[in-house]
N, C-alpha and C. Protein backbone atom coordinates (compact mmCIF):
# COMPACT_ATOMS: atom_id res chain seq x y z
N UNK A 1 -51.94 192.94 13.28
CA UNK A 1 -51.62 191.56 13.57
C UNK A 1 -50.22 191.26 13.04
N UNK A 2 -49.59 190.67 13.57
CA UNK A 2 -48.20 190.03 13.59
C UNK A 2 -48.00 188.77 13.97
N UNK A 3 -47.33 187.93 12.61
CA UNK A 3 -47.22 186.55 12.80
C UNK A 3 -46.19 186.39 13.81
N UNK A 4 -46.55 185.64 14.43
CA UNK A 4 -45.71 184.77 15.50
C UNK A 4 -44.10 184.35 14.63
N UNK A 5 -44.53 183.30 13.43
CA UNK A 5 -43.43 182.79 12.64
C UNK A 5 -42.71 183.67 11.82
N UNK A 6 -43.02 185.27 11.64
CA UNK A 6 -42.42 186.22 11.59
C UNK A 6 -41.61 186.73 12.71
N UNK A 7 -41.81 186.64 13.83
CA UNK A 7 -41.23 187.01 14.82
C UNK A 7 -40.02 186.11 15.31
N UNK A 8 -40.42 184.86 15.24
CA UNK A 8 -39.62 184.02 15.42
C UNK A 8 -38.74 182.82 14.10
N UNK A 9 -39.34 183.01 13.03
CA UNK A 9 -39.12 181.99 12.17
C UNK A 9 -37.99 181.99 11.31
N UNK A 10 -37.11 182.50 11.27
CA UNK A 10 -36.43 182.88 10.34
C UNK A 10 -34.84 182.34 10.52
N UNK A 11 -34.34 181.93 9.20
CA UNK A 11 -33.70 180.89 9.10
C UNK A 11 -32.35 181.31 10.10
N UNK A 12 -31.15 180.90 9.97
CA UNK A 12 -29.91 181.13 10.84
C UNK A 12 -29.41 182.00 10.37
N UNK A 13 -29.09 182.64 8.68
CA UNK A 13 -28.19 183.25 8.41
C UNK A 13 -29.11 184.61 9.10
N UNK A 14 -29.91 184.93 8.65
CA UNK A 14 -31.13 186.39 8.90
C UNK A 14 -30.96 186.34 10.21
N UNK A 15 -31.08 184.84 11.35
CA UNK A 15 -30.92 185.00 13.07
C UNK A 15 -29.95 186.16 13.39
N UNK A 16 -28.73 186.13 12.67
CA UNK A 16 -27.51 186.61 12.74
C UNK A 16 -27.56 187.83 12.56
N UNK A 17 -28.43 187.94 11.59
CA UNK A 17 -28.35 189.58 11.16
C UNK A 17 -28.90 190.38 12.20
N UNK A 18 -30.32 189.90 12.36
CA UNK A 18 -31.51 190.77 13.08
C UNK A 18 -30.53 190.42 14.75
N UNK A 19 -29.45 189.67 15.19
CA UNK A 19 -28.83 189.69 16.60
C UNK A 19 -27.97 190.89 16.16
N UNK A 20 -27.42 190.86 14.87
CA UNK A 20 -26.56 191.94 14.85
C UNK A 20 -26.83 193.46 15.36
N UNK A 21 -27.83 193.31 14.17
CA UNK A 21 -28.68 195.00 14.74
C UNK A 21 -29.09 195.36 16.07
N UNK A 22 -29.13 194.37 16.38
CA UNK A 22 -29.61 194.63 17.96
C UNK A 22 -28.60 194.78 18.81
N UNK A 23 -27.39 194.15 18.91
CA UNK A 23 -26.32 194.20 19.40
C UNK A 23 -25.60 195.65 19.23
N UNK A 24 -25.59 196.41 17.72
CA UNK A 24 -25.15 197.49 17.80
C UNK A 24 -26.33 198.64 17.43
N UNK A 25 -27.57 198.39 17.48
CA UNK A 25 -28.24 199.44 17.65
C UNK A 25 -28.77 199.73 19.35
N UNK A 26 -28.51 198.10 19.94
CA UNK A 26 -29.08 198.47 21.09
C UNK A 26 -30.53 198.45 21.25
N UNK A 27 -31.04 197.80 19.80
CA UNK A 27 -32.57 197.93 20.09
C UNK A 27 -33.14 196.42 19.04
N UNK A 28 -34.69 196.18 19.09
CA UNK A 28 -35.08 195.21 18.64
C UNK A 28 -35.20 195.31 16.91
N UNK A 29 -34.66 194.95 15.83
CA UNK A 29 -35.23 195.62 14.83
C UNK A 29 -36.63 195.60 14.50
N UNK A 30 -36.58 196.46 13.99
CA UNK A 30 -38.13 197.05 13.47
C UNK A 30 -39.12 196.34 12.98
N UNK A 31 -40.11 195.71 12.53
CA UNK A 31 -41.22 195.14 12.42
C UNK A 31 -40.55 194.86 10.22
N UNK A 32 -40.60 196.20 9.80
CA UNK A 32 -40.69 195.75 8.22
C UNK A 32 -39.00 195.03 8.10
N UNK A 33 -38.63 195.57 8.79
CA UNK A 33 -36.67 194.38 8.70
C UNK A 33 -36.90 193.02 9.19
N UNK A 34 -37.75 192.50 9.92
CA UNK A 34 -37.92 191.13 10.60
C UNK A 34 -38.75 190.81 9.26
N UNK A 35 -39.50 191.29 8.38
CA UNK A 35 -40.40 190.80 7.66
C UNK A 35 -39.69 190.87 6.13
N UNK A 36 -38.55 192.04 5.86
CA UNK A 36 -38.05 191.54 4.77
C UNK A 36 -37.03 190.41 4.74
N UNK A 37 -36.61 189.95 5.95
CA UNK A 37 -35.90 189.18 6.33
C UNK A 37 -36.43 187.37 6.78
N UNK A 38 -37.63 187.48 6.89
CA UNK A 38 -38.53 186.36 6.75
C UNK A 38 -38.03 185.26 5.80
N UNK A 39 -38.58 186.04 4.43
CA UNK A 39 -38.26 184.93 3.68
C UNK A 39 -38.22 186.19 2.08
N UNK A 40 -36.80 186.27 1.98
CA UNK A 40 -36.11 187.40 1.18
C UNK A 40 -36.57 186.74 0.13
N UNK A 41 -36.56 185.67 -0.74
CA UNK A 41 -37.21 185.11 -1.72
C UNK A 41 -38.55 185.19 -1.91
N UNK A 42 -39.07 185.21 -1.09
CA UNK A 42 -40.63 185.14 -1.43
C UNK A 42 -40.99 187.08 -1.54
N UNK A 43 -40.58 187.52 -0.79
CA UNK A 43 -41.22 188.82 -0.21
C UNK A 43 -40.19 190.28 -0.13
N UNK A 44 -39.13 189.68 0.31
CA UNK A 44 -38.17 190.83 0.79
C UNK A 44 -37.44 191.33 -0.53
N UNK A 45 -36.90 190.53 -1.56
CA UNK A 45 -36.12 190.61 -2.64
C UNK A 45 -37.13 191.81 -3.56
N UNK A 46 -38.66 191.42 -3.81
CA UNK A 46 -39.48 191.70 -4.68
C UNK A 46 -39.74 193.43 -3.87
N UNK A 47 -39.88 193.54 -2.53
CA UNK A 47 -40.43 194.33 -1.99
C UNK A 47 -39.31 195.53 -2.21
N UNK A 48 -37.90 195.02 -1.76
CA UNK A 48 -37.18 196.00 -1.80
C UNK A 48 -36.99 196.16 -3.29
N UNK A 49 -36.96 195.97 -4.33
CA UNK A 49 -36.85 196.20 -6.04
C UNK A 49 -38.08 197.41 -5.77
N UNK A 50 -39.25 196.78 -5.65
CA UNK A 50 -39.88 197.83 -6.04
C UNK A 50 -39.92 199.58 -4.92
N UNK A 51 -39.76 199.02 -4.10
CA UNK A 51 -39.37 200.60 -3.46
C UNK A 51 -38.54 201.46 -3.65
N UNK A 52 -37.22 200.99 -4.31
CA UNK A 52 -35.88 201.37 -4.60
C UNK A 52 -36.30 202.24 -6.27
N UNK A 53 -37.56 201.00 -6.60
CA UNK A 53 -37.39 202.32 -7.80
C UNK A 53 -38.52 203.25 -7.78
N UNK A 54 -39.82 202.86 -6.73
CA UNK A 54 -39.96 204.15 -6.64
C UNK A 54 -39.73 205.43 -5.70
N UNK A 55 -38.72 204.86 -4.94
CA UNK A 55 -37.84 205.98 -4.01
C UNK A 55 -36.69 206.88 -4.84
N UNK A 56 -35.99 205.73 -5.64
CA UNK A 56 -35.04 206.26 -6.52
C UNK A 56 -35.15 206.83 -7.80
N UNK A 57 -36.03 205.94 -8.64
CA UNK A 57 -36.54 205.56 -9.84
C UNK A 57 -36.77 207.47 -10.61
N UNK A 58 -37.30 207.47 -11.81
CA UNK A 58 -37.46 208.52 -12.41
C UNK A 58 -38.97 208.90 -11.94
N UNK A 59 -38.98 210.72 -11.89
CA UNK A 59 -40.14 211.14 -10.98
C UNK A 59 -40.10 212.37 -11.05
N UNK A 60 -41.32 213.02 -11.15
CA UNK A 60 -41.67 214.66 -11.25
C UNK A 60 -41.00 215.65 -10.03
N UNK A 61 -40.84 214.08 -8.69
CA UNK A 61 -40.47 214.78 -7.21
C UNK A 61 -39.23 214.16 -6.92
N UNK A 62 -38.63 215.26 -6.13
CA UNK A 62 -37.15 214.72 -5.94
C UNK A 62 -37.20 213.57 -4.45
N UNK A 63 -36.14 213.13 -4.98
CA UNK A 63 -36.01 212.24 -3.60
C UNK A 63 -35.93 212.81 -2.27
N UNK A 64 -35.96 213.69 -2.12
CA UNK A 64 -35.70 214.44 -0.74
C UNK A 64 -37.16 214.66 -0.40
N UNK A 65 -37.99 215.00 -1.57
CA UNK A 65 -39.60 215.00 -1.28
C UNK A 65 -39.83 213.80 -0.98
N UNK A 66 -39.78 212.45 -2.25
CA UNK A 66 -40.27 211.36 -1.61
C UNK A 66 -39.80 210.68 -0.42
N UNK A 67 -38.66 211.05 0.18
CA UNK A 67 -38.43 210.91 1.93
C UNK A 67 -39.50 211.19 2.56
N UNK A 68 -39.37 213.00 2.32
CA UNK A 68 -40.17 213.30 3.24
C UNK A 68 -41.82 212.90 3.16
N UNK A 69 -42.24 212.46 2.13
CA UNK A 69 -43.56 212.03 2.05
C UNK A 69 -43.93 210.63 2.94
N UNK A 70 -42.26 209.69 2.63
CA UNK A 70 -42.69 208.29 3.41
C UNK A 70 -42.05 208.47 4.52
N UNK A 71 -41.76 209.65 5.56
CA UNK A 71 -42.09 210.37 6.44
C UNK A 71 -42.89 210.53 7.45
N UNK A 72 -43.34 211.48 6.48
CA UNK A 72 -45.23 211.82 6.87
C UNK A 72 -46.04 210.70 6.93
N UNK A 73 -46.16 210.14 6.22
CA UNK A 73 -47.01 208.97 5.99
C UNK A 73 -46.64 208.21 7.09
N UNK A 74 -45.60 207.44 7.27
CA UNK A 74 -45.10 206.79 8.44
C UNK A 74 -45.57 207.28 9.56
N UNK A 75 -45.04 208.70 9.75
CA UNK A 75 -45.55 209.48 11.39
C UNK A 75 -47.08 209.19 11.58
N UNK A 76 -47.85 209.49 10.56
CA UNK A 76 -49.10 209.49 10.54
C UNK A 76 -50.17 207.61 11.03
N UNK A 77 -49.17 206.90 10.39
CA UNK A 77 -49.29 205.44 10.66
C UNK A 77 -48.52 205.42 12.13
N UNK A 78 -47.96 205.92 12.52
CA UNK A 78 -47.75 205.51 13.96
C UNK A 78 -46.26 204.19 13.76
N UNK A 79 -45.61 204.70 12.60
CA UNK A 79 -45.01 203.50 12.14
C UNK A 79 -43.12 204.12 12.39
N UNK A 80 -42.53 203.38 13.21
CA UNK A 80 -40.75 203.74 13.95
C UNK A 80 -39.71 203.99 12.28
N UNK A 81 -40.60 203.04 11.21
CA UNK A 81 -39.85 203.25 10.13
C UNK A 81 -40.13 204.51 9.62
């Protein structure tokens, strides 16, 4: 399920962005960029902190593993990210 006011709701400066990407990717952005872009205060700010450190962050596996893990995982979800 996908909110409607996710799809459409989002303030002017983010309008700009998500026209941008599209303009030079040539394509719609992706489902989790429309949603960190929603409302970056509530959701997007917090979401990207915590991925960054555990994508980046200190870890038994190198980052080239944890790519390839949220990868796999992705392919497996059927997910473009």
């Amino acid at each position: 399920m996908f909110l409607s006011v996710v799809e459409r709701g989002h303030r002017l400066p983010q309008k700009m962005m998500l026209a941008l990407i599209r303009v030079l990717s040539r394509r719609r952005a992706v489902d989790i960029i429309r949603t960190l872009l929603y409302r970056p205060e509530f959701f997007g700010k917090h979401i990207s902190v915590w991925t960054q450190a555990v994508m980046r962050g200190p870890s038994e596996w190198s980052v080239g593993e944890r790519e390839l893990f949220a990868a796999f995982a992705s392919r497996l979800n059927q997910c473009v990210f």
